[in-house]
PDB file of N, CA and C in Angstrom:
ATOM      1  N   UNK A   1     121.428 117.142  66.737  1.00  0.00           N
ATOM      2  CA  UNK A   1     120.380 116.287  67.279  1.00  0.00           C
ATOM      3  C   UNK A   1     120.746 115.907  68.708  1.00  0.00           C
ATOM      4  N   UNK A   2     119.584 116.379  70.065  1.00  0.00           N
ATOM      5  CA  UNK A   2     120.143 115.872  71.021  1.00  0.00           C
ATOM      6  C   UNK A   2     119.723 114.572  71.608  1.00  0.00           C
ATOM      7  N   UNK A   3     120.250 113.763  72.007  1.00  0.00           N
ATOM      8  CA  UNK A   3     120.011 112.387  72.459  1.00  0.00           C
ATOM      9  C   UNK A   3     119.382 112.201  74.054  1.00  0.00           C
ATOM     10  N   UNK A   4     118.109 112.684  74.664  1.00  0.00           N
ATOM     11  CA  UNK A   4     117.427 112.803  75.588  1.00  0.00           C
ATOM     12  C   UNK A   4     117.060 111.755  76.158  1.00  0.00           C
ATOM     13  N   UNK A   5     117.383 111.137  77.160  1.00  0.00           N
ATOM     14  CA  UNK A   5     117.095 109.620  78.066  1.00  0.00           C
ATOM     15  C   UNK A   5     115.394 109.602  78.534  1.00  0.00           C
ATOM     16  N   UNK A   6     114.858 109.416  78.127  1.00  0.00           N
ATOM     17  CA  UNK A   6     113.317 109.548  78.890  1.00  0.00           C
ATOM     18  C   UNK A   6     113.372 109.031  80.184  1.00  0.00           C
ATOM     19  N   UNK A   7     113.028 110.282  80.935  1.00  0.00           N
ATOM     20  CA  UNK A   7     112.806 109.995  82.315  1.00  0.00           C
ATOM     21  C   UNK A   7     111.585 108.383  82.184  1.00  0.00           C
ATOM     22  N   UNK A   8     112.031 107.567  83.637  1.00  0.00           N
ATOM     23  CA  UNK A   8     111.137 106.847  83.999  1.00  0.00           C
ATOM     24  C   UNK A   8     110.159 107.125  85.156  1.00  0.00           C
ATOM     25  N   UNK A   9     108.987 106.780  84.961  1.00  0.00           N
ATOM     26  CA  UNK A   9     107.638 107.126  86.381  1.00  0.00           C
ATOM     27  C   UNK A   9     107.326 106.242  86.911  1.00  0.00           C
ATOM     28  N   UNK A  10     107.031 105.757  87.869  1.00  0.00           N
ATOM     29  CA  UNK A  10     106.305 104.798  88.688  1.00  0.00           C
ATOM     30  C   UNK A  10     104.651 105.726  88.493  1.00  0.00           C
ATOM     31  N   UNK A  11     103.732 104.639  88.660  1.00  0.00           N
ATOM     32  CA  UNK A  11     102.789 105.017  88.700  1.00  0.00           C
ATOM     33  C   UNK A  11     101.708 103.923  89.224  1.00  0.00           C
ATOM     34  N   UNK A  12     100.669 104.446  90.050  1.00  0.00           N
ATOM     35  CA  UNK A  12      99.969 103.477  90.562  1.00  0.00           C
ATOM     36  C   UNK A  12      98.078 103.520  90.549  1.00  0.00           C
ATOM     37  N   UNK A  13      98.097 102.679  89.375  1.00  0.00           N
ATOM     38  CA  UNK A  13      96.380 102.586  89.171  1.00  0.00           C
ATOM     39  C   UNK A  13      95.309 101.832  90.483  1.00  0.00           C
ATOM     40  N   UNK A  14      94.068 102.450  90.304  1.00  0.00           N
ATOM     41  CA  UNK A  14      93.443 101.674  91.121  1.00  0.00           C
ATOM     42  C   UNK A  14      92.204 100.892  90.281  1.00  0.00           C
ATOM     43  N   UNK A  15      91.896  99.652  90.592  1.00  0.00           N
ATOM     44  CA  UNK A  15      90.824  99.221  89.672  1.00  0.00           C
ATOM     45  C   UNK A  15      89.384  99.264  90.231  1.00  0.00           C
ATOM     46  N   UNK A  16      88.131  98.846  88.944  1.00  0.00           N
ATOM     47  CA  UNK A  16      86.961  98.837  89.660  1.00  0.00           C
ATOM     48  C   UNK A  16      86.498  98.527  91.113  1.00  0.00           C
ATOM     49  N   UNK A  17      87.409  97.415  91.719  1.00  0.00           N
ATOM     50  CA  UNK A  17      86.454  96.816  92.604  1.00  0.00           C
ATOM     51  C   UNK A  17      87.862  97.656  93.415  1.00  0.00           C
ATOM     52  N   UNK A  18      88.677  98.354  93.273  1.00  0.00           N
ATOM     53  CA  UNK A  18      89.318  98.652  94.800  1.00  0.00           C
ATOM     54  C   UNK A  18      91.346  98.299  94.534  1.00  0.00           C
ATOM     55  N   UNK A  19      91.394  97.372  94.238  1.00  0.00           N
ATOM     56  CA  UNK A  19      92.586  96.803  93.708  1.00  0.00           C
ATOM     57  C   UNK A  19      93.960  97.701  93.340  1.00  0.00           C
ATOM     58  N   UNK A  20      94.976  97.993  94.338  1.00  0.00           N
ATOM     59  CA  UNK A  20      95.827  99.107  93.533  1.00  0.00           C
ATOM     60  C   UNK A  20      97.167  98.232  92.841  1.00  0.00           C
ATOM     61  N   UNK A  21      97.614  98.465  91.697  1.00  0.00           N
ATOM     62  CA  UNK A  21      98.411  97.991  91.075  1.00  0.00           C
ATOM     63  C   UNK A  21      99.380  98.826  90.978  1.00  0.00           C
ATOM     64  N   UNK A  22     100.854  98.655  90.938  1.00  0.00           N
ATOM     65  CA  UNK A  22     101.872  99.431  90.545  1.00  0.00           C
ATOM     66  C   UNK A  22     103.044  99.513  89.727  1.00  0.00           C
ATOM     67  N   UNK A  23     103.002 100.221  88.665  1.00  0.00           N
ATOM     68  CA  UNK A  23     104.018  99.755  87.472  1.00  0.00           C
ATOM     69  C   UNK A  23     105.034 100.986  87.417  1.00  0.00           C
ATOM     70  N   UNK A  24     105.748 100.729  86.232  1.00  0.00           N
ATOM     71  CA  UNK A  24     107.079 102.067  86.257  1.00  0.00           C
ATOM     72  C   UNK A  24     106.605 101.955  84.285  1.00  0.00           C
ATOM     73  N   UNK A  25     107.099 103.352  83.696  1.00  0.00           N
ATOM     74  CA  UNK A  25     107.113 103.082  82.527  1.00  0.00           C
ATOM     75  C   UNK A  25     107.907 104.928  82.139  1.00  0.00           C
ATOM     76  N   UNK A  26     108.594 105.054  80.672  1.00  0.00           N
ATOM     77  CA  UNK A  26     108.706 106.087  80.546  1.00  0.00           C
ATOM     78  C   UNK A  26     107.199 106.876  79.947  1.00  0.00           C
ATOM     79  N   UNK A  27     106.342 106.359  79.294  1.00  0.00           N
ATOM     80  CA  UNK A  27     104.945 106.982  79.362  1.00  0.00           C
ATOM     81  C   UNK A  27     103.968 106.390  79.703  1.00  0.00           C
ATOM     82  N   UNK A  28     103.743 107.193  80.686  1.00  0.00           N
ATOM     83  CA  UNK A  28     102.245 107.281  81.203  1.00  0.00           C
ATOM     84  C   UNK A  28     100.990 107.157  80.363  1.00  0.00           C
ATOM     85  N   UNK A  29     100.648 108.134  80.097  1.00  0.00           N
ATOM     86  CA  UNK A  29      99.489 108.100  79.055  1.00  0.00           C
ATOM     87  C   UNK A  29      99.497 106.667  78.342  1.00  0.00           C
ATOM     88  N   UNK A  30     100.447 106.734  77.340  1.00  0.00           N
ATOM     89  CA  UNK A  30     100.465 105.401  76.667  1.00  0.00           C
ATOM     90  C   UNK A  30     100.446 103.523  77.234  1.00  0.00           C
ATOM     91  N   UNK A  31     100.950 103.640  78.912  1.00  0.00           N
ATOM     92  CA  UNK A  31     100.788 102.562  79.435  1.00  0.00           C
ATOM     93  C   UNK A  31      99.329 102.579  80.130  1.00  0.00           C
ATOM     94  N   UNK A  32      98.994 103.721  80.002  1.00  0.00           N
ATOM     95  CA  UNK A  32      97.801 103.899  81.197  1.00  0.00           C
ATOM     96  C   UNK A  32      96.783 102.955  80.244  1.00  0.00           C
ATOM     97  N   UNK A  33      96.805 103.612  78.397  1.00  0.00           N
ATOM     98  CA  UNK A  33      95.989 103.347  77.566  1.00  0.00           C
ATOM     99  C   UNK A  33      95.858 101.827  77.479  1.00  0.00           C
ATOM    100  N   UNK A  34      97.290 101.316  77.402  1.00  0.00           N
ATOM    101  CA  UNK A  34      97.115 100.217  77.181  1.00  0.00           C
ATOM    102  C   UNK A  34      96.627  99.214  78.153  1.00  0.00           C
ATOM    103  N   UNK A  35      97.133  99.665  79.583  1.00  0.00           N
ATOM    104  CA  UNK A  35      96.245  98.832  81.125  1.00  0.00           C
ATOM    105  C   UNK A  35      94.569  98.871  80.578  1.00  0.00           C
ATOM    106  N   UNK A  36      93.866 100.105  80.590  1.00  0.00           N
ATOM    107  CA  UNK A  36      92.393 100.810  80.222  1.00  0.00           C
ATOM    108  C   UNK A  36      92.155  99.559  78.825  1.00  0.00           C
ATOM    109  N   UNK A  37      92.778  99.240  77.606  1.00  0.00           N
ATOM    110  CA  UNK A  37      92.251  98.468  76.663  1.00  0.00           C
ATOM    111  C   UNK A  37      92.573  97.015  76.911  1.00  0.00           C
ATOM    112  N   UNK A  38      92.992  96.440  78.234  1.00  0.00           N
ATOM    113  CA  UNK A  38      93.120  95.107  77.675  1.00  0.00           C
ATOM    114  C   UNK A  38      95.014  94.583  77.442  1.00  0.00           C
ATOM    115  N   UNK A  39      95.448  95.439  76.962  1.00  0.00           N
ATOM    116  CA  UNK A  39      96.684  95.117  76.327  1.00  0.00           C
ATOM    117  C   UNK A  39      97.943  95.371  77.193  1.00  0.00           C
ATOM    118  N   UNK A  40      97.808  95.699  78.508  1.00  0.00           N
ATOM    119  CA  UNK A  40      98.803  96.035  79.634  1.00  0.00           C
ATOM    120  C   UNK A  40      98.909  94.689  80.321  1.00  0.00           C
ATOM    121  N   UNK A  41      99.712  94.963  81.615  1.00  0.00           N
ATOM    122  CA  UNK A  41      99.524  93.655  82.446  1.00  0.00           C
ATOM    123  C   UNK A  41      98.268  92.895  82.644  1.00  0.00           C
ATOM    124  N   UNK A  42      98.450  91.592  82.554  1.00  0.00           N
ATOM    125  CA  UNK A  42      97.814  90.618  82.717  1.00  0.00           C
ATOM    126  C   UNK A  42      96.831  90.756  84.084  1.00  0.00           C
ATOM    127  N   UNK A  43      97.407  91.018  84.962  1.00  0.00           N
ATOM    128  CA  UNK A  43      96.862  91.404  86.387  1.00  0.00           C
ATOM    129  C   UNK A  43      95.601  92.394  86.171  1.00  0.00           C
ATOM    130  N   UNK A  44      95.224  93.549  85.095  1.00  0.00           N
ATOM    131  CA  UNK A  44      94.696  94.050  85.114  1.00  0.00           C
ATOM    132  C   UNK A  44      93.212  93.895  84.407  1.00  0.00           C
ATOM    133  N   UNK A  45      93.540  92.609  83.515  1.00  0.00           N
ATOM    134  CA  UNK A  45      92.783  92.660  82.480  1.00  0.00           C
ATOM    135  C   UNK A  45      91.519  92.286  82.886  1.00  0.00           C
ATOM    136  N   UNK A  46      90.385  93.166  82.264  1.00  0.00           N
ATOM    137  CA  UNK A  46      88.659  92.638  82.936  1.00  0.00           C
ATOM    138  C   UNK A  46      88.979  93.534  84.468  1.00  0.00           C
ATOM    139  N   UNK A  47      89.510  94.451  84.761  1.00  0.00           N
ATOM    140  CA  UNK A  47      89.496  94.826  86.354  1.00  0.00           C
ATOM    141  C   UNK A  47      88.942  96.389  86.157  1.00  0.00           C
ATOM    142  N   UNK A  48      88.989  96.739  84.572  1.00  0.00           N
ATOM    143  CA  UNK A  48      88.806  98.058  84.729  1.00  0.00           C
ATOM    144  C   UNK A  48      87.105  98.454  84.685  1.00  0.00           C
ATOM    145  N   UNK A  49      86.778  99.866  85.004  1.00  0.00           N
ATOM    146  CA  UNK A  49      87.578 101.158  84.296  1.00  0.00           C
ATOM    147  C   UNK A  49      89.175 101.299  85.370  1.00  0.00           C
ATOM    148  N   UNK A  50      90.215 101.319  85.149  1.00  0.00           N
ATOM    149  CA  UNK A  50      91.263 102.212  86.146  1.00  0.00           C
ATOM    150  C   UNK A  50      90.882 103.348  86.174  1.00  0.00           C
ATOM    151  N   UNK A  51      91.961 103.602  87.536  1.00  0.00           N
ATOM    152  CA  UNK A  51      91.877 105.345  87.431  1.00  0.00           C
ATOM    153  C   UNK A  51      93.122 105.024  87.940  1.00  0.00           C
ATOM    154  N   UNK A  52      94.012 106.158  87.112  1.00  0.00           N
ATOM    155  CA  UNK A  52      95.778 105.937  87.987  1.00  0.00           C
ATOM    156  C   UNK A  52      95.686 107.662  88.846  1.00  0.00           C
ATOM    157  N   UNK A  53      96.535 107.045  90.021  1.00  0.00           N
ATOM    158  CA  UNK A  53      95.858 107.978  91.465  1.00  0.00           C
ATOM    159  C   UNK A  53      97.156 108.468  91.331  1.00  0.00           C
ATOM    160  N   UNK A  54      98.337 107.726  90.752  1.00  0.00           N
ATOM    161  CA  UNK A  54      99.687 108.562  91.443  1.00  0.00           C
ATOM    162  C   UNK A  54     100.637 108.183  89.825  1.00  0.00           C
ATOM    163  N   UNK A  55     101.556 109.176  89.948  1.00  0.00           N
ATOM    164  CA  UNK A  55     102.317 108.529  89.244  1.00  0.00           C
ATOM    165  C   UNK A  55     103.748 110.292  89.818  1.00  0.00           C
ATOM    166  N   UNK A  56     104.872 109.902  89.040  1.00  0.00           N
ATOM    167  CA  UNK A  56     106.464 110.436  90.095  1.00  0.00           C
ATOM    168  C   UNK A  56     107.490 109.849  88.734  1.00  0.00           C
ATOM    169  N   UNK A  57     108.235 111.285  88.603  1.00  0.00           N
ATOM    170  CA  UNK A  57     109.667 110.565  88.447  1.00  0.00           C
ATOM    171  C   UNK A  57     110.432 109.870  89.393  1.00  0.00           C
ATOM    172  N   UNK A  58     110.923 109.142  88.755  1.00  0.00           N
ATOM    173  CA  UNK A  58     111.740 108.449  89.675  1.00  0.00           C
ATOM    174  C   UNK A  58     113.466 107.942  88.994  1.00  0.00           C
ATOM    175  N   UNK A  59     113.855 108.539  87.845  1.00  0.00           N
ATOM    176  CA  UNK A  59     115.144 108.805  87.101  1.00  0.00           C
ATOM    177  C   UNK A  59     115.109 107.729  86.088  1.00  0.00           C
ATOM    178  N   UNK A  60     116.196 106.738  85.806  1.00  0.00           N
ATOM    179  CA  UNK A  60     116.585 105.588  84.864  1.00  0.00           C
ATOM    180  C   UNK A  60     116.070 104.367  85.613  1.00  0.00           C
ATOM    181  N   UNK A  61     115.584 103.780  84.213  1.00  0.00           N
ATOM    182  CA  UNK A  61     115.111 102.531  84.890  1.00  0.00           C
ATOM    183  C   UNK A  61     115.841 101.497  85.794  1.00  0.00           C
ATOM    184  N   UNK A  62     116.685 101.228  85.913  1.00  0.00           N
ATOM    185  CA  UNK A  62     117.449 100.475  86.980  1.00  0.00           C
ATOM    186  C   UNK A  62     116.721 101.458  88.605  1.00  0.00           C
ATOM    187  N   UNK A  63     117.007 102.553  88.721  1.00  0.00           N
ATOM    188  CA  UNK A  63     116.158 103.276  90.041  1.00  0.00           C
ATOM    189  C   UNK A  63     114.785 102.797  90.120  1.00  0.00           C
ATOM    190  N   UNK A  64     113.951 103.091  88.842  1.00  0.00           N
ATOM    191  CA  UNK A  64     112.876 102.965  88.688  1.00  0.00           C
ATOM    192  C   UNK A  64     111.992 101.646  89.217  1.00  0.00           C
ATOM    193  N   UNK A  65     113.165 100.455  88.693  1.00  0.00           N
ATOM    194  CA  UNK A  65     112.698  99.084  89.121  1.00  0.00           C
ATOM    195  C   UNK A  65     113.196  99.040  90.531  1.00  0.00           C
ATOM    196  N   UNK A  66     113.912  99.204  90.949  1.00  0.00           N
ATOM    197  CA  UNK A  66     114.122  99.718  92.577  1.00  0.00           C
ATOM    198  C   UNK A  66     112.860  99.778  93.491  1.00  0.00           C
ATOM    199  N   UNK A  67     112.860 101.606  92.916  1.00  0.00           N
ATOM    200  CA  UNK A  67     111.249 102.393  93.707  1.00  0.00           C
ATOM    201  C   UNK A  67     110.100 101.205  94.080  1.00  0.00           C
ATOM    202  N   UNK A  68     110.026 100.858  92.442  1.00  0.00           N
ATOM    203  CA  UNK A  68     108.651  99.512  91.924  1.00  0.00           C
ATOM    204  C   UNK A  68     108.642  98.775  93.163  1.00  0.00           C
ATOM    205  N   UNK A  69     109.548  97.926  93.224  1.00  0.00           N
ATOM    206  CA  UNK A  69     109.651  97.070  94.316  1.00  0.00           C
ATOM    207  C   UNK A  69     109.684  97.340  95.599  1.00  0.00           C
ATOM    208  N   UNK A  70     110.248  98.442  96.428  1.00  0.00           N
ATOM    209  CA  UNK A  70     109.994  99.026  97.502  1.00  0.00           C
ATOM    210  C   UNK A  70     108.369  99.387  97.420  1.00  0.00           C
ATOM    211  N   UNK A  71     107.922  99.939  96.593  1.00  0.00           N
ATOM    212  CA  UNK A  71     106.098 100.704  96.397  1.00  0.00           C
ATOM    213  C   UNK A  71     105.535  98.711  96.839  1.00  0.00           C
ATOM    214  N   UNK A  72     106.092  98.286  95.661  1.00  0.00           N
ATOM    215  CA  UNK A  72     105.518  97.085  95.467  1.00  0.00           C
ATOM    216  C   UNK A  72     105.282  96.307  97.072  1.00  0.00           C
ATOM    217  N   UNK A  73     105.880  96.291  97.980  1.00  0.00           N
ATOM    218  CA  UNK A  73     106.121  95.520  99.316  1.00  0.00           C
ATOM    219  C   UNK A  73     105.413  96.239 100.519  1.00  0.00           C
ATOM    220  N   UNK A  74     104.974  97.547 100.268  1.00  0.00           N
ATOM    221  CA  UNK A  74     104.102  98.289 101.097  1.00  0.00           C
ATOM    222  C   UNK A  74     102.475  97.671 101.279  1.00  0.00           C
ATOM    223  N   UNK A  75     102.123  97.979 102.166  1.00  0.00           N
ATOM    224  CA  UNK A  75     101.028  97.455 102.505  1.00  0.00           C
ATOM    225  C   UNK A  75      99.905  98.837 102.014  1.00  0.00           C
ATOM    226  N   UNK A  76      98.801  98.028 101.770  1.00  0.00           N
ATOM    227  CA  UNK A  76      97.427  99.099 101.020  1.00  0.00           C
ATOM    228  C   UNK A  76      97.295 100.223 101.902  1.00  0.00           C
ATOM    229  N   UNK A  77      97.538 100.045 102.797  1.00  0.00           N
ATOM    230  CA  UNK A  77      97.222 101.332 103.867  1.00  0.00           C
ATOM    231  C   UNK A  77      98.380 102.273 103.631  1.00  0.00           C
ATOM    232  N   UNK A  78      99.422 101.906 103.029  1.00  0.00           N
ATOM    233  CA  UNK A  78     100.919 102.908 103.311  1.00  0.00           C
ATOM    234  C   UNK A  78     100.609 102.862 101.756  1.00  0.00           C
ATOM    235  N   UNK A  79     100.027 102.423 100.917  1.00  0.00           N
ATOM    236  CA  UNK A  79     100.133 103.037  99.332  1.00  0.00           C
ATOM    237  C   UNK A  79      99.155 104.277  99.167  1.00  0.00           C
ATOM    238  N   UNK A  80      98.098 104.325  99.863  1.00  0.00           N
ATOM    239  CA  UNK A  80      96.939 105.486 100.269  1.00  0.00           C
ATOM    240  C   UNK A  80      97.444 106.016 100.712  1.00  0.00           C
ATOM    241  N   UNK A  81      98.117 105.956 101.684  1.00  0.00           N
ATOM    242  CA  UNK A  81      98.994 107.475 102.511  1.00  0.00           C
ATOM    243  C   UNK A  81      99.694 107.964 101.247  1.00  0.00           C
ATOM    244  N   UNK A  82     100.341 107.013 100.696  1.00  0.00           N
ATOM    245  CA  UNK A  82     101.377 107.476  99.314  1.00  0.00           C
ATOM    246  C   UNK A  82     101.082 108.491  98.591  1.00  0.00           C
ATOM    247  N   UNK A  83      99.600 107.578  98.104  1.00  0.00           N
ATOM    248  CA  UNK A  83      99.011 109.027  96.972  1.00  0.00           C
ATOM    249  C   UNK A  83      98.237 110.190  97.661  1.00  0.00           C
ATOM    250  N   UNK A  84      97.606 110.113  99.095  1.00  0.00           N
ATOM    251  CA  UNK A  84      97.358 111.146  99.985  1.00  0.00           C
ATOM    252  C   UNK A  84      98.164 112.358  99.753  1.00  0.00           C
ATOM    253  N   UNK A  85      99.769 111.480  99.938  1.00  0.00           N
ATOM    254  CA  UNK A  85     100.167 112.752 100.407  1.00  0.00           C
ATOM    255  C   UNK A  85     101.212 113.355  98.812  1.00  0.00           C
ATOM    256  N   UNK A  86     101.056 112.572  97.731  1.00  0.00           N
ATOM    257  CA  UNK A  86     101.843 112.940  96.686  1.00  0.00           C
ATOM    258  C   UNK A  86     103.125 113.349  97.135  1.00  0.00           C
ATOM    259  N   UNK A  87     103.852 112.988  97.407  1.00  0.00           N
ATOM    260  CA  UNK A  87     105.553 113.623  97.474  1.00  0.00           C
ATOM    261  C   UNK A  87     106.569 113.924  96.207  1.00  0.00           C
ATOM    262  N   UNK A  88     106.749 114.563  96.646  1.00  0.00           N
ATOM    263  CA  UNK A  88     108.552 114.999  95.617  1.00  0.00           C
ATOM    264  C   UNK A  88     109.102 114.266  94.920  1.00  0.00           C
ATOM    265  N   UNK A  89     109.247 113.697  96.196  1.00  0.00           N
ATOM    266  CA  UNK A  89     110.625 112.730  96.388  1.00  0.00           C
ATOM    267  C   UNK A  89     110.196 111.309  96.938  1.00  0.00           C
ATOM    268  N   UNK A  90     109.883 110.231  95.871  1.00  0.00           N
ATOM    269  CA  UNK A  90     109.290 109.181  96.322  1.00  0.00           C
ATOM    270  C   UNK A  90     110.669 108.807  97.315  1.00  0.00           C
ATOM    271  N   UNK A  91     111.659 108.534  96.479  1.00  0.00           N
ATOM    272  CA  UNK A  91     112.863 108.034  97.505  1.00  0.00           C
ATOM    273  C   UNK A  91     112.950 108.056  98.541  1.00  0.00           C
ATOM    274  N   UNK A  92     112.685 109.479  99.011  1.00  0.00           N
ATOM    275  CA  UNK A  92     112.454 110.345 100.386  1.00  0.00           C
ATOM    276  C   UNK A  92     111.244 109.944 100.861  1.00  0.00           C
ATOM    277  N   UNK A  93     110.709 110.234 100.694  1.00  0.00           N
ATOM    278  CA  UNK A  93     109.169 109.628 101.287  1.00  0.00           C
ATOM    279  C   UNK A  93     109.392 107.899 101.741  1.00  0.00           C
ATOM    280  N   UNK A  94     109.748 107.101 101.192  1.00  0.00           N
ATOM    281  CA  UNK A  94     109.967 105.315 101.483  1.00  0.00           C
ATOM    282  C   UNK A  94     110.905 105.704 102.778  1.00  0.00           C
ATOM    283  N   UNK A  95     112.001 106.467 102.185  1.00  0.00           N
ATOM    284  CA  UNK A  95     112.629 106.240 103.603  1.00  0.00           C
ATOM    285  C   UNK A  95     112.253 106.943 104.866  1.00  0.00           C
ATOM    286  N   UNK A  96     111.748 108.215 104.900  1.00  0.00           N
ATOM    287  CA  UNK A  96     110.996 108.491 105.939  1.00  0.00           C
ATOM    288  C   UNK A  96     110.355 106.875 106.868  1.00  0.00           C
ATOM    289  N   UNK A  97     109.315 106.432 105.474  1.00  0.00           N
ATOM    290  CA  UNK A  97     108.395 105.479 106.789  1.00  0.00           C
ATOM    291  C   UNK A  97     109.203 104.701 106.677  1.00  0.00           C
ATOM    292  N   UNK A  98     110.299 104.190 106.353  1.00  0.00           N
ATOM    293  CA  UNK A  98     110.994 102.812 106.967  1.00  0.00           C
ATOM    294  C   UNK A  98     111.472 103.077 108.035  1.00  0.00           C
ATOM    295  N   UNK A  99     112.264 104.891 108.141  1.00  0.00           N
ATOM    296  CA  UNK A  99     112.977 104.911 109.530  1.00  0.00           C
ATOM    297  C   UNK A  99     111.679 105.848 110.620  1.00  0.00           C
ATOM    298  N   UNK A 100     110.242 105.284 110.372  1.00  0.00           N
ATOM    299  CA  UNK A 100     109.484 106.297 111.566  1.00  0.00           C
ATOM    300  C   UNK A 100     109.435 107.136 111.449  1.00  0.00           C
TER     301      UNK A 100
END
């Protein structure tokens, strides 16, 4: 039996009126479901339909809550470039625009 770490994703929904939110989870689908019914973050609830625009590995959750918070401190205009441009390498990508 092998003992497999589930990768963690950042991922970032957008809501009805415009609103982008950004969470980390090891599944997608299943957090997406639960944001979409009501039963996800509080922040979301009554905001939908969502649509999640991006989502990225980003390794073990300790990284993961990292990424979150760097995504998290960006301004709406640099989270649209984000999912514009889908990258690889979120890591890589943050640090690009921090260093210009």
């Amino acid at each position: 039996m092998s003992t497999t770490v589930a990768s963690w994703r950042l991922y970032i929904l957008r809501t009805a009126k415009g609103m982008l939110y950004t969470g980390i989870t090891n599944d997608v689908d299943r957090r997406f479901n639960q944001h979409q019914s009501g039963k996800g973050a509080k922040a979301l609830r009554g905001k939908g339909p969502l649509e999640l625009l991006f989502h990225c590995e980003v390794g073990d959750r300790s990284q993961a809550s990292k990424l979150e918070y760097q995504v998290k401190q960006l301004r709406k205009q640099e989270k649209i470039r984000l999912v514009a441009n889908q990258p690889e390498s979120l890591s890589t990508w943050l640090e690009r625009l921090r260093n210009g």
